[in-house]
Protein backbone atom coordinates (compact mmCIF):
# COMPACT_ATOMS: atom_id res chain seq x y z
CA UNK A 1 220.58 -28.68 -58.77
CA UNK A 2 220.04 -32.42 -58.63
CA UNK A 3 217.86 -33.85 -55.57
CA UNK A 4 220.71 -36.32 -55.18
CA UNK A 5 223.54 -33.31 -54.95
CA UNK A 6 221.76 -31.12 -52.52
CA UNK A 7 223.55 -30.75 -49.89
CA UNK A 8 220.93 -32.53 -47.39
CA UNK A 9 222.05 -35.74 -49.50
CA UNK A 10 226.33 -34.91 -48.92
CA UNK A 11 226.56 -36.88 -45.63
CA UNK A 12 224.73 -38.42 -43.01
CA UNK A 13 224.19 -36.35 -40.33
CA UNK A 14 221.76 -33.55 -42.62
CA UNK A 15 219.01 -36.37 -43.15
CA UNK A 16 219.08 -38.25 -40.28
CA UNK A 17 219.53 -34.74 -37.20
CA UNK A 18 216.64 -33.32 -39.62
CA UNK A 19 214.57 -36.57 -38.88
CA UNK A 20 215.85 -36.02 -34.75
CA UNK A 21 214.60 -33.01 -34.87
CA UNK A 22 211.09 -33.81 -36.07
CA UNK A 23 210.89 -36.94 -33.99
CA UNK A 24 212.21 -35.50 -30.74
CA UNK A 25 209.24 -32.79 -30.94
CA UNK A 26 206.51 -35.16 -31.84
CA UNK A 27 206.95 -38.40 -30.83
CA UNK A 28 206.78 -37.65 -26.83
CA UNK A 29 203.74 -35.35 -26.95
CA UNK A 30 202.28 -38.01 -28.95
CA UNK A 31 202.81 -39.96 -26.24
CA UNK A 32 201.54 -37.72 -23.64
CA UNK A 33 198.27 -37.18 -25.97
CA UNK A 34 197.68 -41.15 -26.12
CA UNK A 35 198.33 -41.45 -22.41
CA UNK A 36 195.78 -39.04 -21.23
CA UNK A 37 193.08 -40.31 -23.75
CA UNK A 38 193.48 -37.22 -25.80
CA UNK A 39 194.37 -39.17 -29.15
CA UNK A 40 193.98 -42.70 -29.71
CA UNK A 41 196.80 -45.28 -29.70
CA UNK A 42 198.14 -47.42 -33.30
CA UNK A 43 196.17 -50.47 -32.88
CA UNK A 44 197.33 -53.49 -33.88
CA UNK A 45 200.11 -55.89 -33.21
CA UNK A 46 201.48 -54.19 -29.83
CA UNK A 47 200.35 -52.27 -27.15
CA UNK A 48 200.80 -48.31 -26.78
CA UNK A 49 203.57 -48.71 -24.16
CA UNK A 50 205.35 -50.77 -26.76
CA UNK A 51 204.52 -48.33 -29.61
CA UNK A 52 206.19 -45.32 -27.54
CA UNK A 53 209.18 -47.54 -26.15
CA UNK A 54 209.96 -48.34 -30.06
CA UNK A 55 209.68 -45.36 -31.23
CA UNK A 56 211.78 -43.64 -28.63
CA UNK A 57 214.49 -46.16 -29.19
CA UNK A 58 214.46 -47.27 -32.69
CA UNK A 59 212.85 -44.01 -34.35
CA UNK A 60 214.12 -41.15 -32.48
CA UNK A 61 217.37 -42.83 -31.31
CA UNK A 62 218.98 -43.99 -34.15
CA UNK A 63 217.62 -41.12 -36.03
CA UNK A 64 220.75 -39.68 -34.19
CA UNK A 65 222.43 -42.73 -33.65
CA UNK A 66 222.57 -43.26 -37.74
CA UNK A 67 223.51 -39.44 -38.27
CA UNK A 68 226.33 -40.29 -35.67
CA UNK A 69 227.88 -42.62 -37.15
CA UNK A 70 227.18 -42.81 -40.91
CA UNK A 71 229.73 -39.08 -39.90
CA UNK A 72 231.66 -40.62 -37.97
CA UNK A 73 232.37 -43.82 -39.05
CA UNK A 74 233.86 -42.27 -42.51
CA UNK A 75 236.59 -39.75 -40.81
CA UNK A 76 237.66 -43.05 -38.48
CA UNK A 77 238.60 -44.78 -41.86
CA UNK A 78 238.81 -41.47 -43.96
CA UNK A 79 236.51 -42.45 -46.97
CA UNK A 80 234.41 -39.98 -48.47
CA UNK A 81 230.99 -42.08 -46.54
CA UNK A 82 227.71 -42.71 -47.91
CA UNK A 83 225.97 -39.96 -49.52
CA UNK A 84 222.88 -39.47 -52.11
CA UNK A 85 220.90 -42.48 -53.51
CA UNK A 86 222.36 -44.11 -50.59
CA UNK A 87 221.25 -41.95 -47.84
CA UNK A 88 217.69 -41.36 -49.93
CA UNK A 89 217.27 -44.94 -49.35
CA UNK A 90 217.73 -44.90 -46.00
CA UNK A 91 215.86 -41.79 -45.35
CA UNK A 92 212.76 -43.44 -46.91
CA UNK A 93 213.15 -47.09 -44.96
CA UNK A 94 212.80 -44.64 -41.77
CA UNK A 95 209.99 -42.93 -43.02
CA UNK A 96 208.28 -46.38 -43.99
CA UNK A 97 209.42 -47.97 -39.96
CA UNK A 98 207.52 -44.43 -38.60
CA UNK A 99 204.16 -45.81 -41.08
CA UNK A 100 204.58 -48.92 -40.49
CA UNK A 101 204.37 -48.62 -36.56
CA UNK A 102 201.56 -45.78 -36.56
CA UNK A 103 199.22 -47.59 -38.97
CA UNK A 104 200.99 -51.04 -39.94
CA UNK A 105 198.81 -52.85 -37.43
CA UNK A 106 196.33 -53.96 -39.71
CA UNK A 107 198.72 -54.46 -42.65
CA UNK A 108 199.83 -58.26 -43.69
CA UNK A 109 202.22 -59.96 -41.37
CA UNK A 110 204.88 -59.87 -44.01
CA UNK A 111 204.41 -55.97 -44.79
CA UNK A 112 204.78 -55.11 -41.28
CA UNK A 113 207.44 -56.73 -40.47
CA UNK A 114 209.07 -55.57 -43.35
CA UNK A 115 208.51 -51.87 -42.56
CA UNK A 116 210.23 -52.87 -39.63
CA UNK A 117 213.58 -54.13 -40.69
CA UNK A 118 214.12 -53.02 -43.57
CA UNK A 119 215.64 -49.58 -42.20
CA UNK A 120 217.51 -50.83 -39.39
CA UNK A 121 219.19 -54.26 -41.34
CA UNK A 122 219.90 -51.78 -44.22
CA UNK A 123 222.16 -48.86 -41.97
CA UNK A 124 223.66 -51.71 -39.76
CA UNK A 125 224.63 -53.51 -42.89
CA UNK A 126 225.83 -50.47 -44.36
CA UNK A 127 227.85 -49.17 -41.40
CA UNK A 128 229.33 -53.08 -40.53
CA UNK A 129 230.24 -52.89 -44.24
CA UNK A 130 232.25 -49.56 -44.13
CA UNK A 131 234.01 -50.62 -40.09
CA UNK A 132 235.09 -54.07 -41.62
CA UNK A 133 236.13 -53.23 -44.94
CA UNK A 134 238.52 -50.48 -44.02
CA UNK A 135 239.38 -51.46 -40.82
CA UNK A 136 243.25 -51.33 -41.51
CA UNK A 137 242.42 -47.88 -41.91
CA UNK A 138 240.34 -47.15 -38.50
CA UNK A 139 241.83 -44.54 -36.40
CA UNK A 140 240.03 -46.52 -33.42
CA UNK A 141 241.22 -49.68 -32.25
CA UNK A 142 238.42 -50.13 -29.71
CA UNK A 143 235.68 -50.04 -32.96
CA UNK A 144 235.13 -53.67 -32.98
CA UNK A 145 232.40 -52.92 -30.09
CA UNK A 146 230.25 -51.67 -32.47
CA UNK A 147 230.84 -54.86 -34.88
CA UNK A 148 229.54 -56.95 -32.05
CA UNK A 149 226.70 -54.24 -30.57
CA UNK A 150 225.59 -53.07 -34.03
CA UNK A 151 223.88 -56.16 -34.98
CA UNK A 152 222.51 -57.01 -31.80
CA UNK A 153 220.19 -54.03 -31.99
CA UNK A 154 218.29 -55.66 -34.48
CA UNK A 155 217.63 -58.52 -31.61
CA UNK A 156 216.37 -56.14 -29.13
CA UNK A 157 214.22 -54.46 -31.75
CA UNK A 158 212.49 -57.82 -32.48
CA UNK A 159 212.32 -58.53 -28.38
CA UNK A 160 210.88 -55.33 -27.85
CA UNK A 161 207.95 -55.55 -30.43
CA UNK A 162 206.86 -59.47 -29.43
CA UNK A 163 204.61 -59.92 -26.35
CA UNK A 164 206.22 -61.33 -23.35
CA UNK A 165 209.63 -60.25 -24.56
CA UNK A 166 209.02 -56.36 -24.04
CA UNK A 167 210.78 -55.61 -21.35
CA UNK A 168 213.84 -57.98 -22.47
CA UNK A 169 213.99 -55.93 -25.39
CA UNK A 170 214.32 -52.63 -23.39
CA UNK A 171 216.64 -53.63 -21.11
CA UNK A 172 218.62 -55.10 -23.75
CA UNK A 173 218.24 -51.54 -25.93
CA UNK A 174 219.63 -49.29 -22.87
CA UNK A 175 222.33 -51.87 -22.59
CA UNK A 176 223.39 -51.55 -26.46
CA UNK A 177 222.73 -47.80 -26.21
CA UNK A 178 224.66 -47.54 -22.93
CA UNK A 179 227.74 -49.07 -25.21
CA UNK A 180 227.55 -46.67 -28.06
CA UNK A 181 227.40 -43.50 -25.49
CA UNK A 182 230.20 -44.74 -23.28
CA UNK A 183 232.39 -45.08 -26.45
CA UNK A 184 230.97 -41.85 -27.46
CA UNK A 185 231.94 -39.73 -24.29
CA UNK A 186 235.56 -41.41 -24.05
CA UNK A 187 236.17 -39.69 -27.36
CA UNK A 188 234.41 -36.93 -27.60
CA UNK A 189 235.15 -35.70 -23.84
CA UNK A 190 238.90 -36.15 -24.09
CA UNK A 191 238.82 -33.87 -27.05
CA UNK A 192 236.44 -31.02 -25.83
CA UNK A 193 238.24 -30.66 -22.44
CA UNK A 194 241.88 -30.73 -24.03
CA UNK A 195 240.33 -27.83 -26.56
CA UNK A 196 237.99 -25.85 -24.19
CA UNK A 197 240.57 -26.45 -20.55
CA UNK A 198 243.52 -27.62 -22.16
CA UNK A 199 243.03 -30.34 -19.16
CA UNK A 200 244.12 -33.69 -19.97
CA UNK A 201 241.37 -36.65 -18.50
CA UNK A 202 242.27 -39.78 -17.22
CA UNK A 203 242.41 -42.20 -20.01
CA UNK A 204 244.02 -45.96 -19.65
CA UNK A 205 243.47 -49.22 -21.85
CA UNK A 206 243.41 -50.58 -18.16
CA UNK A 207 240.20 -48.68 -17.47
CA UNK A 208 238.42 -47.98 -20.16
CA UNK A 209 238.58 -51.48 -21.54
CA UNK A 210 236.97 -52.94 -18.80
CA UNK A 211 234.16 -50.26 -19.13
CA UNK A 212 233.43 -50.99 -22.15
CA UNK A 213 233.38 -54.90 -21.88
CA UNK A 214 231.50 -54.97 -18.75
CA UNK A 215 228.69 -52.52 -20.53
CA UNK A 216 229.28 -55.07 -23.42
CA UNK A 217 227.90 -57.88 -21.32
CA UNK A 218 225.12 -56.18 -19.69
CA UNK A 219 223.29 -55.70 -22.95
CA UNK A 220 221.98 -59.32 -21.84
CA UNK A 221 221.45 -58.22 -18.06
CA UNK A 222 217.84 -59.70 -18.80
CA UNK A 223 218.85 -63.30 -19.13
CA UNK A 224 221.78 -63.31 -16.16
CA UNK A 225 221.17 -64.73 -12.91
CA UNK A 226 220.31 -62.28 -10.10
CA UNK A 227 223.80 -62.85 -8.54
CA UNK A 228 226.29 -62.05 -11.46
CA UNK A 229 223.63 -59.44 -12.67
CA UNK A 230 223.83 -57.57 -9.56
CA UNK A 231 227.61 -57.71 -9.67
CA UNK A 232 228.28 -56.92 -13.01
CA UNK A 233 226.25 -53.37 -12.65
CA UNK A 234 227.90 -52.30 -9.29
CA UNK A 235 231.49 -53.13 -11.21
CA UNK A 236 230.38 -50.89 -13.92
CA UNK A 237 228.87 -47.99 -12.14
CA UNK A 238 232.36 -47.83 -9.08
CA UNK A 239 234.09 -47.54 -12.55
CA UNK A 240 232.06 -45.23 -14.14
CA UNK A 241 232.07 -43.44 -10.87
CA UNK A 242 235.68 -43.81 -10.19
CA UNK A 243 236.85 -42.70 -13.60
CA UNK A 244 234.11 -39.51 -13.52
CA UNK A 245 236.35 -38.25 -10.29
CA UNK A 246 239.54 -38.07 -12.66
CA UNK A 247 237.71 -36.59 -15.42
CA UNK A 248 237.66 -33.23 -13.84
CA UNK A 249 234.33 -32.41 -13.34
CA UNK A 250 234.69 -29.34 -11.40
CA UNK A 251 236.27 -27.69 -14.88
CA UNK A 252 233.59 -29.18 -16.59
CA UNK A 253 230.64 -27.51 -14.34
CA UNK A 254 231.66 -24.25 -15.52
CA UNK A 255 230.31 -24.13 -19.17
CA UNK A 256 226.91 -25.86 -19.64
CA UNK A 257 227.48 -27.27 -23.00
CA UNK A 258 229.98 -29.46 -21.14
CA UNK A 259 228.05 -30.30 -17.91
CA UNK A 260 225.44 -31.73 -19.58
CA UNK A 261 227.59 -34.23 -20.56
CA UNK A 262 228.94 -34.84 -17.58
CA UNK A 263 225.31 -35.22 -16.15
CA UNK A 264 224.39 -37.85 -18.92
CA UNK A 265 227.56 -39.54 -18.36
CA UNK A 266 226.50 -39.34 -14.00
CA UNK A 267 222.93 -40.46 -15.17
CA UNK A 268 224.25 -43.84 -16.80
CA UNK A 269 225.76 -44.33 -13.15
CA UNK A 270 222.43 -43.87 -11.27
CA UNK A 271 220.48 -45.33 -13.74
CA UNK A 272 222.59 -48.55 -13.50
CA UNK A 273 222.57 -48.57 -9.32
CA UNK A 274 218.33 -48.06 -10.11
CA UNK A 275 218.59 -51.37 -11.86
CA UNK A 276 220.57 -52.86 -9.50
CA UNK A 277 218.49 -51.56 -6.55
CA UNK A 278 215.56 -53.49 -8.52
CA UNK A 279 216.78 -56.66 -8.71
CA UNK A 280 217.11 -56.91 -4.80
CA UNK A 281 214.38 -54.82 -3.62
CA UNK A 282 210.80 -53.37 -4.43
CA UNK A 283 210.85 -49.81 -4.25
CA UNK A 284 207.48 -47.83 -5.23
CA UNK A 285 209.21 -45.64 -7.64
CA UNK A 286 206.80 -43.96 -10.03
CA UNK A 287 206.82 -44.47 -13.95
CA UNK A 288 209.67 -46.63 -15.12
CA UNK A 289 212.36 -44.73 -13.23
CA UNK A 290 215.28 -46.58 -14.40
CA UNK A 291 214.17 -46.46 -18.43
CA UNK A 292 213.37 -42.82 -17.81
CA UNK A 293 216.54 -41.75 -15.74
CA UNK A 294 218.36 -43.03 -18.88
CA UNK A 295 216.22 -41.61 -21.83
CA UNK A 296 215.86 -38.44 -20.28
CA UNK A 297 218.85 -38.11 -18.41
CA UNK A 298 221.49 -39.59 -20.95
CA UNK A 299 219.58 -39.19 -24.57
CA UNK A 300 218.04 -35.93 -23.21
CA UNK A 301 220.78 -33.88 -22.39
CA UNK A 302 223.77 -35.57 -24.03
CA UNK A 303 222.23 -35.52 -27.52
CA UNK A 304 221.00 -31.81 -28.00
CA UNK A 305 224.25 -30.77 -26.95
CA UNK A 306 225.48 -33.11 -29.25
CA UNK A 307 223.72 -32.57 -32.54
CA UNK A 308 224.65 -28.36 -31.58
CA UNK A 309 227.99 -29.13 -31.81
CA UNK A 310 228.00 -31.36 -35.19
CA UNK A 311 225.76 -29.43 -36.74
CA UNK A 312 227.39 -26.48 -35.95
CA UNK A 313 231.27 -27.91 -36.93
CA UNK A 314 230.28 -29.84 -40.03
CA UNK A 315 228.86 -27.62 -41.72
CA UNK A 316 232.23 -24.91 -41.66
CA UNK A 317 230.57 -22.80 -38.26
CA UNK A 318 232.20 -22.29 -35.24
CA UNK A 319 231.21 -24.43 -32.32
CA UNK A 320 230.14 -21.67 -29.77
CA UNK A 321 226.79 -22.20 -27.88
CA UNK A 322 225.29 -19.00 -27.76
CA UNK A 323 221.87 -17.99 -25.68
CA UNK A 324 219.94 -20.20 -27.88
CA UNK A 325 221.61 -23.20 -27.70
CA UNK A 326 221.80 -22.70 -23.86
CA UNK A 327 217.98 -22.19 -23.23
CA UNK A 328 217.48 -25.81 -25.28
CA UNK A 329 219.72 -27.47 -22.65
CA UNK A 330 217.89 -25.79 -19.54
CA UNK A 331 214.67 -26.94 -21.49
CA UNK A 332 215.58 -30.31 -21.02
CA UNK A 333 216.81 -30.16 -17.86
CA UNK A 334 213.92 -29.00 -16.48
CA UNK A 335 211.81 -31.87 -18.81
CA UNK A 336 214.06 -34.57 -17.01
CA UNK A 337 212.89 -33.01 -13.18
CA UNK A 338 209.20 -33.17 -14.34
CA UNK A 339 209.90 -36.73 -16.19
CA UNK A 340 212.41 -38.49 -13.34
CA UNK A 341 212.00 -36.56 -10.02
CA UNK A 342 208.29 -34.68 -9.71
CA UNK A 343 206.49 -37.84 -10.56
CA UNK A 344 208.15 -39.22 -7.10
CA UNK A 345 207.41 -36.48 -5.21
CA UNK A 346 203.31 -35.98 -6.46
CA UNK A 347 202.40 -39.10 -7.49
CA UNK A 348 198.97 -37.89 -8.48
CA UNK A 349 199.99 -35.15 -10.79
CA UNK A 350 201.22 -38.01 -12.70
CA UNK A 351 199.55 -37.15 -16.02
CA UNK A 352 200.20 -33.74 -15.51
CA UNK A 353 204.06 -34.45 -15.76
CA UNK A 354 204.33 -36.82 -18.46
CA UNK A 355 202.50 -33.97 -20.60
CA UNK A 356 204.94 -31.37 -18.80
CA UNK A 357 208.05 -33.61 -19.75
CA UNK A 358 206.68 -34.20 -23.29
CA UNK A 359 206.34 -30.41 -23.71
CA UNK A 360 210.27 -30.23 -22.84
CA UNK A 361 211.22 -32.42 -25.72
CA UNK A 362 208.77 -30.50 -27.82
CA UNK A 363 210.67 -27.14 -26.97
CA UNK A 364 213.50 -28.33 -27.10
CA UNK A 365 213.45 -30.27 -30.48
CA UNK A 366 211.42 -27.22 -31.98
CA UNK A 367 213.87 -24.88 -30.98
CA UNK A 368 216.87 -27.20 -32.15
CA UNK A 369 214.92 -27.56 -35.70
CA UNK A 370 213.94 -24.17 -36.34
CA UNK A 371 217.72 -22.95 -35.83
CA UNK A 372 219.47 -25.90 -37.19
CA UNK A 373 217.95 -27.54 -39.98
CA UNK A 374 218.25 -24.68 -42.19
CA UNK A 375 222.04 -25.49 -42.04
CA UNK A 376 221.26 -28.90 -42.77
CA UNK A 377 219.54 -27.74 -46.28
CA UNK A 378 222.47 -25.21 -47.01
CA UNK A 379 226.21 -26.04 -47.82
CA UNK A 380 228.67 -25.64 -46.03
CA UNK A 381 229.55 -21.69 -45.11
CA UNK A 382 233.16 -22.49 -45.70
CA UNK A 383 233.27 -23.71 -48.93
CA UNK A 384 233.99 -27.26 -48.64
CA UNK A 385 231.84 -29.66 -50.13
CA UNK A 386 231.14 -31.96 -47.47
């Protein structure tokens, strides 16, 4: 078999959940090992805070972000997607950004930056190319979010690398991120409580139009007076909150594969009354505890659950979480108490729970690897190519 026909190469959630896998295990106990003095930090042109922040965002997050949508993105405009030399190339910009950020410090200006751009300005291109091309075609109206958000990622990449524009950069990365799993869950949800409750949610252009532009201009929360800033995330999370109420959560509850995403999708509603609490008051929280609320509590248990399901359903399974898939969830769920809430409650054991947290994502991602990837590197089981 030809390395560009294996099936790893048919479609872009193989490479890129492989590469979510091996991040999600690594990069936080990394972290944890830097933090405590155990290993050293990259040196070079950023600090370690701004190493992990990057690679959290831009190298385990749209390791799953790209697998998203380079799958999803064909079946909205029913093309057969990019596949072989095409995802090989992207595969290997990744793999040069991870390089470039652990030992690119003391490379030429022009190199690093480079190793930097060329993955993400290559997949946005790529995915802006296939949503604008075929958009006659697009099964979802409400797509031209991502033609504005895509893009803009590259922005807070470049804000979150420079020196007094870190923590523009992260705000403005939750705030794109915040868009792509809001459009996310309105899909996906409405689907997998129709098929699992045969419940119908509460879905209205009225509503969810609104959700989505107000997230929309929060992605520049950073630059907004304290004022509009303030109102603009108390408007979002009533109607996140509001809409959550009609999106029967009380069916939901019942099956864990579900209430996690319910809890991610509650988690974007604390995490945006956090940031709002911040910008009028200053409360002694403990470690970042908006950033964290969001990357543990909406990337941590949303996207496990997530790449179970895709990797399960793409590749010809049934989508059934078995004992397995369940103790990965719990795993995380417990990693987001010793990440979000003990640090609050034992301030001193501080180290002691970032290494507990990191050791989460290592289970989890492990686990998720070990049982998953193999079906990444096989075809399908029901004989279809892709």
């Amino acid at each position: 078999m030809k390395l560009v026909s294996h099936p790893l190469w048919l479609v872009g959630f193989r490479p890129f959940f492989s590469l979510a896998c091996l991040a999600g295990l690594s990069l936080p106990l990394l972290w944890a090992l830097m933090f405590s003095g155990a290993i050293a930090a990259p040196a070079g042109r950023f600090t370690p805070v701004q190493w992990h922040a990057h690679e959290m965002f831009f190298g385990f997050g749209w390791a799953v972000m790209g697998g998203f949508l380079l799958t999803a993105s064909k079946n909205w405009v029913q093309i057969r997607g990019y596949h072989g030399a095409a995802l090989m190339w992207l595969v290997a910009a990744w793999l040069f950004e991870r390089v470039g950020m652990a030992w690119g410090g003391v490379w030429p200006a022009v190199l690093f930056w480079l190793s930097n751009t060329v993955f993400l300005g290559s997949i946005v291109a790529m995915l802006l190319w296939t949503l604008i091309r075929y958009r006659s075609r697009d099964s979802f109206r409400d797509n031209y979010f991502f033609l504005v958000a895509l893009p803009l990622f590259i922005a807070a990449k470049l804000l979150m690398l420079g020196g007094d524009s870190f923590q523009s950069g992260v705000t403005m990365a939750i705030g794109l991120f915040r868009v792509a799993f809001l459009v996310m869950l309105e899909r996906t949800l409405t689907q997998f409580m129709k098929g699992v409750f045969q419940a119908e949610i509460l879905r209205h252009p009225l509503l969810d139009s609104p959700i989505k532009l107000t997230a929309l201009l929060l992605v520049f929360v950073a630059w907004m007076p304290a004022a509009i800033a303030g109102a603009l995330l108390v408007v979002l999370a009533f109607l996140l909150f509001a809409r959550l109420v009609f999106w029967k959560p009380q069916l939901a509850m019942r099956r864990l594969d579900l209430a996690v995403m319910y809890l991610g999708y509650a988690a974007i509603v604390v995490q945006l009354l956090l940031e709002f609490t911040a910008l009028h008051a200053s409360p002694a929280w403990v470690g970042s505890l908006s950033v964290h609320v969001f990357t543990f509590g909406v990337m941590g248990l949303i996207i496990p659950a997530m790449l179970v399901r895709i990797s399960k359903g793409h590749t010809g399974r049934k989508v059934v979480f078995d004992a397995g898939d369940k103790l990965l969830l719990w795993i995380m769920m417990a990693g987001f108490f010793a990440r979000v809430v003990l640090p609050q409650l034992a301030p001193g054991a501080y180290t002691g729970w970032i290494h507990l947290a990191a050791s989460a994502w290592f289970a989890c991602f492990a686990i998720l690897g070990w049982r998953y990837i193999p079906f990444l590197l096989a075809p399908r089981v029901d004989g279809k190519e892709h």
